[in-house]
N, C-alpha and C. Protein backbone atom coordinates (compact mmCIF):
# COMPACT_ATOMS: atom_id res chain seq x y z
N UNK A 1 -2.83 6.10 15.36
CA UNK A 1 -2.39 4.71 15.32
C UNK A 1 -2.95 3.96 16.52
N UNK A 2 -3.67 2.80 16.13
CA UNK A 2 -3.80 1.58 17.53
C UNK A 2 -2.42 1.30 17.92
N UNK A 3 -2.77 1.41 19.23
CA UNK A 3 -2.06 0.95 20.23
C UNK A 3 -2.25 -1.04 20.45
N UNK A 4 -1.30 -1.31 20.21
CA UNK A 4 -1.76 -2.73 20.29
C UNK A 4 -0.60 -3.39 21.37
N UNK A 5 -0.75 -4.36 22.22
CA UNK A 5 0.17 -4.26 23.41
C UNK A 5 0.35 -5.73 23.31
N UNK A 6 1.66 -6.61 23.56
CA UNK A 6 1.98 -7.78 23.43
C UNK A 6 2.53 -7.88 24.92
N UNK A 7 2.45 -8.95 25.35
CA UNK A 7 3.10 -9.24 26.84
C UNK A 7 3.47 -10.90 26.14
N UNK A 8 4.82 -11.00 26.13
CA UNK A 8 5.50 -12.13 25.63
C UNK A 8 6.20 -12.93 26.95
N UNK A 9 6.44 -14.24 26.62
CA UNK A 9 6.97 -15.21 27.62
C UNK A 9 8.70 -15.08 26.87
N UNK A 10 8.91 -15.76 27.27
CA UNK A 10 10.64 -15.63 26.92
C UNK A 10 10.15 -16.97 25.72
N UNK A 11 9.99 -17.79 25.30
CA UNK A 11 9.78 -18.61 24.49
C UNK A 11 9.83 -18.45 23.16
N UNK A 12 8.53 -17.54 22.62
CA UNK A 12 8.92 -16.53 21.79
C UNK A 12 9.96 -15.76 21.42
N UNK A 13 10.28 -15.35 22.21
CA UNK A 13 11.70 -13.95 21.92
C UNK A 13 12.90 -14.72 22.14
N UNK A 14 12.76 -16.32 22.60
CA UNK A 14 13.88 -17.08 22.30
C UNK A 14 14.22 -17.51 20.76
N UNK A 15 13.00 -17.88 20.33
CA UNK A 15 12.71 -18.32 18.91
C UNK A 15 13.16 -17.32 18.54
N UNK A 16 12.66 -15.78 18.38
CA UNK A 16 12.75 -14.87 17.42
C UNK A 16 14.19 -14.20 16.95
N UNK A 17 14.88 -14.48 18.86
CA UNK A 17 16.29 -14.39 18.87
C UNK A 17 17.14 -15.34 18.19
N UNK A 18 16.72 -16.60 17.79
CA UNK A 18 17.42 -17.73 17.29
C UNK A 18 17.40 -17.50 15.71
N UNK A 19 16.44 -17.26 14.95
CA UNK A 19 15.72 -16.54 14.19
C UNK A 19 16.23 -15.47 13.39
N UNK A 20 17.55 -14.92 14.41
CA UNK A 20 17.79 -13.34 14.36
C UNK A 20 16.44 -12.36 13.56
N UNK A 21 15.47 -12.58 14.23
CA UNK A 21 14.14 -11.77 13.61
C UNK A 21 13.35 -11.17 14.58
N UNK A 22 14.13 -10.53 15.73
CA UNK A 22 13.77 -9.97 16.58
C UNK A 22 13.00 -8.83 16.43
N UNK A 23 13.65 -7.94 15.40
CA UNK A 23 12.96 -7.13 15.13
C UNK A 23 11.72 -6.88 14.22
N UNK A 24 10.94 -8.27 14.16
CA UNK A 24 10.10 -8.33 13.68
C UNK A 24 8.49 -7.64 14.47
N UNK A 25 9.11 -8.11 15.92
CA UNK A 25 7.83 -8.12 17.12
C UNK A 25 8.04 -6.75 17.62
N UNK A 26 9.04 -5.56 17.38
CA UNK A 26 8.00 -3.96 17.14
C UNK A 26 7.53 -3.44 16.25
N UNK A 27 7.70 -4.43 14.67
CA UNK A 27 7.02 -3.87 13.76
C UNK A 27 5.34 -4.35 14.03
N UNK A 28 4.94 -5.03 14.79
CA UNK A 28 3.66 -5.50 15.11
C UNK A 28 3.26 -5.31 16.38
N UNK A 29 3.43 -5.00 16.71
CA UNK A 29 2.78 -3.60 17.95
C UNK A 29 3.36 -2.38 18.99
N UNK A 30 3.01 -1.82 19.22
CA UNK A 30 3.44 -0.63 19.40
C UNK A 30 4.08 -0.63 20.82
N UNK A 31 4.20 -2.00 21.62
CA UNK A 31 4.47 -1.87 22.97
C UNK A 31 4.36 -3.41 23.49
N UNK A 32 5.42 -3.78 23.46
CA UNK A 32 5.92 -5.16 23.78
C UNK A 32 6.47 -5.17 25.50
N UNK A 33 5.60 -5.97 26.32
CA UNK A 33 5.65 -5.71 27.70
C UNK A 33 6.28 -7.49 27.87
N UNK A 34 7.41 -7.28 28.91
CA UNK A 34 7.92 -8.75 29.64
C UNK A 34 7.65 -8.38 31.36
N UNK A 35 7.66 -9.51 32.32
CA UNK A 35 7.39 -9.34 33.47
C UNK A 35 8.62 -9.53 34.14
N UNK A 36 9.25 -9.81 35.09
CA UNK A 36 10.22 -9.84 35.28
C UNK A 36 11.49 -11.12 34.92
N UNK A 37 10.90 -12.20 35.73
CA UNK A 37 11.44 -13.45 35.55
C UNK A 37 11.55 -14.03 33.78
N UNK A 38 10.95 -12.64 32.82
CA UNK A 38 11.09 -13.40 31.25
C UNK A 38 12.53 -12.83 31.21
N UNK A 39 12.33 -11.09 31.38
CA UNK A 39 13.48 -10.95 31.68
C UNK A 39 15.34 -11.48 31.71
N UNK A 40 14.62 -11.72 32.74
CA UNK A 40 15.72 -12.58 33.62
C UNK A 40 16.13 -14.07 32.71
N UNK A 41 15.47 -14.67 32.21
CA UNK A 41 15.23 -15.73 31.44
C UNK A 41 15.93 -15.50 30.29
N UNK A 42 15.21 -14.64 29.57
CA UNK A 42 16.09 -14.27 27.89
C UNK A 42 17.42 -13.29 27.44
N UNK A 43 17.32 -12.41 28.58
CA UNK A 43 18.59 -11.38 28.55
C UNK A 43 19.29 -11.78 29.68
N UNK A 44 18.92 -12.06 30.51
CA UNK A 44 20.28 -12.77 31.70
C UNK A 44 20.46 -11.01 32.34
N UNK A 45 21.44 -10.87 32.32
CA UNK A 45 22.29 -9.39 32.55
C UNK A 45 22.66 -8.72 31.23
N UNK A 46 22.24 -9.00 29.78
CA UNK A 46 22.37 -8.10 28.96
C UNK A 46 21.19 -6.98 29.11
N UNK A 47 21.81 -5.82 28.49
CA UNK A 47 20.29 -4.84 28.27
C UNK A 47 19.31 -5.35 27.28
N UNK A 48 18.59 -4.67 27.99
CA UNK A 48 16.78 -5.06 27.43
C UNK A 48 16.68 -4.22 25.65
N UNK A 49 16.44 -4.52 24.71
CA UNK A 49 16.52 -3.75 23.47
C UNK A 49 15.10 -2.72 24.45
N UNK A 50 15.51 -1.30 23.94
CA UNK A 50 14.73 -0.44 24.33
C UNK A 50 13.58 0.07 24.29
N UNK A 51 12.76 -1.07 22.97
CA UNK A 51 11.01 -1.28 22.22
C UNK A 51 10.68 -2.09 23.57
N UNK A 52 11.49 -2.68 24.11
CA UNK A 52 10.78 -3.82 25.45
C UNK A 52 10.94 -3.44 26.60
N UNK A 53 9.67 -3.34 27.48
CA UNK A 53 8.96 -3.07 28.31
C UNK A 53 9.32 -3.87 29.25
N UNK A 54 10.34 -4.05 30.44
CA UNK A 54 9.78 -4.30 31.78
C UNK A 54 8.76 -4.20 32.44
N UNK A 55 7.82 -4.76 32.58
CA UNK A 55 7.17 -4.02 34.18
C UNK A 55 6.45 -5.25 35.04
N UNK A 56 6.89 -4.78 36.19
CA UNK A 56 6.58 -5.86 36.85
C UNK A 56 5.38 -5.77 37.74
N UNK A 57 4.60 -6.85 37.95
CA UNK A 57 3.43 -7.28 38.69
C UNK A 57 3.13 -6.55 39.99
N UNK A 58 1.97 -5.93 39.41
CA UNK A 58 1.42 -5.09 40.57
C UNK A 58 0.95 -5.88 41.76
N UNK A 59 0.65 -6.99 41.71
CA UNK A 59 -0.43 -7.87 42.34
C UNK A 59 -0.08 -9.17 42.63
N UNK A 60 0.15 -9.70 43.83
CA UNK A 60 0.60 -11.26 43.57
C UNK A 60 0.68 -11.95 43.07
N UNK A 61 1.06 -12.94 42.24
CA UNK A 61 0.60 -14.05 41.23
C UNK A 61 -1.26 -15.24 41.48
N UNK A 62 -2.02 -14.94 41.67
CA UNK A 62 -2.87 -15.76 42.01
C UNK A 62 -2.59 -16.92 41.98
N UNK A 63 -3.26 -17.94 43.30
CA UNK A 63 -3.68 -19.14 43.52
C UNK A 63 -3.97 -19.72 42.18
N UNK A 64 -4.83 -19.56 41.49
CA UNK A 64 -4.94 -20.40 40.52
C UNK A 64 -4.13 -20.40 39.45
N UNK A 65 -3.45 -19.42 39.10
CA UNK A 65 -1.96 -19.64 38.10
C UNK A 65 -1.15 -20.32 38.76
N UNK A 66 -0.84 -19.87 40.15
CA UNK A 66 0.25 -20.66 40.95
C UNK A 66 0.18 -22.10 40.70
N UNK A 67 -1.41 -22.88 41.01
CA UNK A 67 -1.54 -24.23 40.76
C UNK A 67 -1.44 -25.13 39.63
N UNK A 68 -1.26 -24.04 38.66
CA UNK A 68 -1.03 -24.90 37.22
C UNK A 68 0.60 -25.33 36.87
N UNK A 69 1.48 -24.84 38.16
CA UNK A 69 2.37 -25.26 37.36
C UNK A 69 3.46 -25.10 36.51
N UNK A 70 3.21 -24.12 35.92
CA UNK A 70 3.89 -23.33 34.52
C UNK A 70 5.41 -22.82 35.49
N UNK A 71 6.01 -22.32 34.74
CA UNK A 71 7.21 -21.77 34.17
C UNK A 71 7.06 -20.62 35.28
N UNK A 72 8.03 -19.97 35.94
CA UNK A 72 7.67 -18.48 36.71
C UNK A 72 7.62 -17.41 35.61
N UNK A 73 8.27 -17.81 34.23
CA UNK A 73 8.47 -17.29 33.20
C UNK A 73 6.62 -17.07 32.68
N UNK A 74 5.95 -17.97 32.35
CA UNK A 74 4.68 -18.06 31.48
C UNK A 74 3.69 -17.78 32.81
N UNK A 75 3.59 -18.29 34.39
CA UNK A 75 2.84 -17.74 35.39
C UNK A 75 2.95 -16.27 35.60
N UNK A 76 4.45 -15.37 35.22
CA UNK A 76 4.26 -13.94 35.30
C UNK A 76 3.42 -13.23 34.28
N UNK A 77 3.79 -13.61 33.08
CA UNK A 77 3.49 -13.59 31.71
C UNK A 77 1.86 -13.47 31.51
N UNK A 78 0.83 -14.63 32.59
CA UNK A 78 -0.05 -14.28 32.23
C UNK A 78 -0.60 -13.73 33.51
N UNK A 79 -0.11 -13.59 34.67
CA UNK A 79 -0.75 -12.20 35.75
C UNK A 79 -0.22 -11.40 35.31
N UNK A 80 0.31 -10.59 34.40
CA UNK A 80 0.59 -9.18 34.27
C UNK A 80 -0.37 -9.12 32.73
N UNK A 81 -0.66 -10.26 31.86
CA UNK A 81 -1.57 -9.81 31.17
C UNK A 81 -2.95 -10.00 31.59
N UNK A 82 -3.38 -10.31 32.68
CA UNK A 82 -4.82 -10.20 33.20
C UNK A 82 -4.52 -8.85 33.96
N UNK A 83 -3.75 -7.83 34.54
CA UNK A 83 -3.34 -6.46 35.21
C UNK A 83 -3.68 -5.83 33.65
N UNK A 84 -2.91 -6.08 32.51
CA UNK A 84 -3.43 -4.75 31.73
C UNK A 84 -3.68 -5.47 29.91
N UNK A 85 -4.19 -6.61 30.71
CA UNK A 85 -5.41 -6.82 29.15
C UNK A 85 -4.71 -6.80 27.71
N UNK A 86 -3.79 -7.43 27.11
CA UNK A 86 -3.12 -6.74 26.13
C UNK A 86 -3.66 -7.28 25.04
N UNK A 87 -3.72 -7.26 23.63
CA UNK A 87 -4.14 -7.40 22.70
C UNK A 87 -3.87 -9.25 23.03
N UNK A 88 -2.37 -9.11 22.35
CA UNK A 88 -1.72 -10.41 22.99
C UNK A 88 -1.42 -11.08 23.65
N UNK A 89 -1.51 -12.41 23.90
CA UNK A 89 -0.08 -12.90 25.21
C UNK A 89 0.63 -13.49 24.73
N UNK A 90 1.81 -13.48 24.57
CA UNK A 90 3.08 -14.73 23.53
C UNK A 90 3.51 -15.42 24.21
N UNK A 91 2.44 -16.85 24.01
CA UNK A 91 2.90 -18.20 24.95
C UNK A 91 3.05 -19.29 23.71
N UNK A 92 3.92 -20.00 24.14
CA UNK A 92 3.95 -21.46 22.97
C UNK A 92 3.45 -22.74 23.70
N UNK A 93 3.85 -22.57 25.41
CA UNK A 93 3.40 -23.81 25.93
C UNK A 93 2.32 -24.32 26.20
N UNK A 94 2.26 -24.95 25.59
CA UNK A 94 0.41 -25.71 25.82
C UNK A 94 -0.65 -25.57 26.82
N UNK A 95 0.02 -25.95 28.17
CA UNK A 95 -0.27 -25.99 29.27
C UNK A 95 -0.66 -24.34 29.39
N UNK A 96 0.05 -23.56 29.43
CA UNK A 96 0.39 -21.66 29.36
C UNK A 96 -0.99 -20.82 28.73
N UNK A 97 -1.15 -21.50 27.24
CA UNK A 97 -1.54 -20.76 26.45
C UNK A 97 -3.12 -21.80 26.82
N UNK A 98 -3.50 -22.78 27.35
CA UNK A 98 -4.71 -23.20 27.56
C UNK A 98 -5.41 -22.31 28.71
N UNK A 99 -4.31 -22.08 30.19
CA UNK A 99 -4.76 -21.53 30.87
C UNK A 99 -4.84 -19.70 30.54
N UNK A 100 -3.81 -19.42 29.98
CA UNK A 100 -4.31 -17.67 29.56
C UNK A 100 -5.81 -18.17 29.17
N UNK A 101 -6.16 -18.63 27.89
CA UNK A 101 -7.39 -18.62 26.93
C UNK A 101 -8.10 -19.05 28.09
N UNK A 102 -8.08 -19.85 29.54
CA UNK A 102 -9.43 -19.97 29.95
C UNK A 102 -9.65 -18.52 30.84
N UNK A 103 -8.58 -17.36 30.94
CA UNK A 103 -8.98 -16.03 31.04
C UNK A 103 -9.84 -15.19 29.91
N UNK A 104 -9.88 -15.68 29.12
CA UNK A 104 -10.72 -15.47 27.55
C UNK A 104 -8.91 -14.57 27.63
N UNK A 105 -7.85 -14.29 27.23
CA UNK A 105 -7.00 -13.96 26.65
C UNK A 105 -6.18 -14.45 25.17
N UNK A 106 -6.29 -13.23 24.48
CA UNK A 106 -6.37 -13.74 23.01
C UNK A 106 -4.72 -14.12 23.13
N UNK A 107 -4.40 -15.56 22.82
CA UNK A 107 -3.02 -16.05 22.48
C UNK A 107 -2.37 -16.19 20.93
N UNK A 108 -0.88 -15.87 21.27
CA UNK A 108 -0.44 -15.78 19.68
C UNK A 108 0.69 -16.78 20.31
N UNK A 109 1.29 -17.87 19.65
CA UNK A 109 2.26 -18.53 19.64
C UNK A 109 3.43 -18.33 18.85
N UNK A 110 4.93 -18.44 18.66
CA UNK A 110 5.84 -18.02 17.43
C UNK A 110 5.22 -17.97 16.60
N UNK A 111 4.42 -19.24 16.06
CA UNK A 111 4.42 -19.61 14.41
C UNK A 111 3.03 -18.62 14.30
N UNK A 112 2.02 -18.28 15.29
CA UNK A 112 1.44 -17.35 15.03
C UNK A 112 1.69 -15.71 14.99
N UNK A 113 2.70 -15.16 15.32
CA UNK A 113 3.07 -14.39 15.36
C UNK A 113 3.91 -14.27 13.82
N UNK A 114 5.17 -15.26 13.62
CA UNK A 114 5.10 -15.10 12.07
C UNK A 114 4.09 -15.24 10.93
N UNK A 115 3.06 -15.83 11.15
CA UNK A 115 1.92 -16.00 10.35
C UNK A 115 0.98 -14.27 10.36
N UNK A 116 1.37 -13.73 11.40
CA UNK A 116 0.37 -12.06 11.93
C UNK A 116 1.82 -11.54 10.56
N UNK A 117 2.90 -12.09 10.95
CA UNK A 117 4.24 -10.58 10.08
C UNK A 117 4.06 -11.37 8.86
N UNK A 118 3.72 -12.44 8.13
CA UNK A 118 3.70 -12.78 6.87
C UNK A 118 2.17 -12.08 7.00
N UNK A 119 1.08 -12.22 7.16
CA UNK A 119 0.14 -11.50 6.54
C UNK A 119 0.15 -9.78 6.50
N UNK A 120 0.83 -9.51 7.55
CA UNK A 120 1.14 -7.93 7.01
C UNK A 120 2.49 -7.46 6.39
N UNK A 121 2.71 -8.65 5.84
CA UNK A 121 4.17 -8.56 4.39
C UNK A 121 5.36 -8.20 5.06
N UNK A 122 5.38 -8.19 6.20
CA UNK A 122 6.88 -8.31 6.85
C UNK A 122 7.87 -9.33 6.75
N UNK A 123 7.36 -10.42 5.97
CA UNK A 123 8.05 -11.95 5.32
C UNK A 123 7.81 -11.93 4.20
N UNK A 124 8.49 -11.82 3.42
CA UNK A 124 8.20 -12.35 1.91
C UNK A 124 7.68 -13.81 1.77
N UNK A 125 8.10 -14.49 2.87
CA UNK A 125 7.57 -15.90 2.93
C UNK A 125 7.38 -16.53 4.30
N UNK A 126 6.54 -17.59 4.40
CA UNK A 126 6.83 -17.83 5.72
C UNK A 126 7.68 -19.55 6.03
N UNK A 127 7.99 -20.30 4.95
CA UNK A 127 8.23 -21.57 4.52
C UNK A 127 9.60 -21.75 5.62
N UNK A 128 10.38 -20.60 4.66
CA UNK A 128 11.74 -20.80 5.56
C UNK A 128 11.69 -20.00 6.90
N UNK A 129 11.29 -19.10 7.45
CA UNK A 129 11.40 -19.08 9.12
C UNK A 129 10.61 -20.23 9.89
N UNK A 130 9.43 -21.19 8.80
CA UNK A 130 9.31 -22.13 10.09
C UNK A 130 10.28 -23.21 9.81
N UNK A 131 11.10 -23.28 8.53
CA UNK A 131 12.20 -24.15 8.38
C UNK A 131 13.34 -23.79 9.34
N UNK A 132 13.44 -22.81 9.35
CA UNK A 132 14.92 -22.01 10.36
C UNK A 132 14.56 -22.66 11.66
N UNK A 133 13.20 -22.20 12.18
CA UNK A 133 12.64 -22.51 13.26
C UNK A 133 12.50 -24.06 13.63
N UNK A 134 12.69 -25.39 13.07
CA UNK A 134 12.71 -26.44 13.06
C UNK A 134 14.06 -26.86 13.01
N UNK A 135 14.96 -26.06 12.44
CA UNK A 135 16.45 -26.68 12.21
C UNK A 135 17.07 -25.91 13.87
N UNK A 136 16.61 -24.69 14.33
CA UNK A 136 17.26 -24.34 15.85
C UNK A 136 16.44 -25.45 16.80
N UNK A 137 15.72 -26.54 16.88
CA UNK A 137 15.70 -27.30 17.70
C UNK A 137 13.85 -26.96 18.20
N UNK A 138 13.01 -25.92 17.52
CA UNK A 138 12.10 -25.48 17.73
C UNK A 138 11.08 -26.47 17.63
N UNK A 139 10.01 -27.14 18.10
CA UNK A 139 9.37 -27.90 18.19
C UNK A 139 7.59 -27.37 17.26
N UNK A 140 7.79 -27.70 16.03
CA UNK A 140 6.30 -27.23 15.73
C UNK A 140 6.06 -28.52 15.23
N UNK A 141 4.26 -29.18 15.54
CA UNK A 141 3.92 -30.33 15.10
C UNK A 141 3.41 -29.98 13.32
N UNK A 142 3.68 -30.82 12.70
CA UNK A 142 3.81 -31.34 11.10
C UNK A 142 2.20 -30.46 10.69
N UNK A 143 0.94 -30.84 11.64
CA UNK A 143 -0.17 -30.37 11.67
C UNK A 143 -0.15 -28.76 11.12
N UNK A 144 0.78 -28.32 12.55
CA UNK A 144 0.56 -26.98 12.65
C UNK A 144 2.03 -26.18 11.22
N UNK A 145 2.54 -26.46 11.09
CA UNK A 145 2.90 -26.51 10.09
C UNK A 145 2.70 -26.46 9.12
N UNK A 146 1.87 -27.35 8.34
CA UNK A 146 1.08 -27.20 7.40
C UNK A 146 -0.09 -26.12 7.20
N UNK A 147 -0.92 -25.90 8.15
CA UNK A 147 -1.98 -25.65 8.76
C UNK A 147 -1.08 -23.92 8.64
N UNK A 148 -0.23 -23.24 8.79
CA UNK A 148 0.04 -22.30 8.63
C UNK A 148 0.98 -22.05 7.35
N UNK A 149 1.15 -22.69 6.67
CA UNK A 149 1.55 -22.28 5.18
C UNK A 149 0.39 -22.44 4.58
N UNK A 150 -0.57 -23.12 4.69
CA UNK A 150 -1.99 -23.13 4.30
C UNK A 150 -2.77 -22.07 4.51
N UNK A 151 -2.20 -20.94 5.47
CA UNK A 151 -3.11 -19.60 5.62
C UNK A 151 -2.46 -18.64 4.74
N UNK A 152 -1.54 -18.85 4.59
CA UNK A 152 -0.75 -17.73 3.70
C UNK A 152 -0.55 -18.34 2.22
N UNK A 153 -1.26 -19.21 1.84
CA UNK A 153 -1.16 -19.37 0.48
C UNK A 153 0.17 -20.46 -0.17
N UNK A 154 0.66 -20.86 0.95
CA UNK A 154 2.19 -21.61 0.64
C UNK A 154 2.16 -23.02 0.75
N UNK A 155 1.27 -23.77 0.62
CA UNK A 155 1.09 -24.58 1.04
C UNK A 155 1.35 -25.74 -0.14
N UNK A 156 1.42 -25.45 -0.97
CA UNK A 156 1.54 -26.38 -2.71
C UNK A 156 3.28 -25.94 -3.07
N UNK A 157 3.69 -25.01 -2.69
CA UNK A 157 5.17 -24.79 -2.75
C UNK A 157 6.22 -25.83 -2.48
């Protein structure tokens, strides 16, 4: 089996938690890594479900993540995925997911991540989790919306 490695921001696993479809993100890779401060962010002082990976930053946060700004949540998020390269990085924020990608780091956002579990049939549909996902207060533009029931065939529904 590939080993495929996700390093998620709390953003995501807020959605997925809202969602109750948490357990969607170990059926799609084998090793779901958070840094500390996501941590801290999405579980507070509850335990960590035991598919998710702590580990924290070998290496300072660099100067140039530092200057962008971001979240301590999405700045850990992407120095620990430039430390170990992961398939993924699960960012939604714009700002986040521009600067991972100018690491060339391949980004998946919620609605891309349900769009990865509807194409490997882990959704029977994907209409209503981005409906669920719009009624918890989730912000997806009308574009992108469309634009992903349009990959999965749902789009005339």
């Amino acid at each position: 089996m590939t080993v495929l490695r996700f390093i998620a921001n709390a953003s995501p696993l807020i959605a997925f938690e809202r969602l109750q479809r948490l357990d969607l993100l170990p059926q799609l890779c084998t090793a779901l890594h958070i840094p500390p401060a996501v941590r801290r962010e999405v579980f507070g002082s509850r335990p960590v479900p035991a598919w998710i990976v702590e580990r924290p930053l070998s290496q300072p946060i660099s100067r140039q993540i530092l200057a962008a700004r971001l979240g301590m949540g999405e700045s850990e998020a992407i120095a620990l995925a430039l430390e170990i390269t992961p398939e993924y990085v699960l960012l939604d924020d714009l700002a986040a997911r521009r600067l991972a990608q100018s690491y060339n780091l391949n980004v998946l956002g919620t609605v891309g991540v349900l769009l990865l579990a509807r194409q490997r049939h882990l959704l029977p549909t994907l209409r209503p989790a981005l409906d669920a996902l719009l009624a918890a207060d989730f912000r997806i533009s009308e574009t992108l919306y469309h634009f992903a029931l349009a990959q999965v065939g749902e789009a005339d529904r």
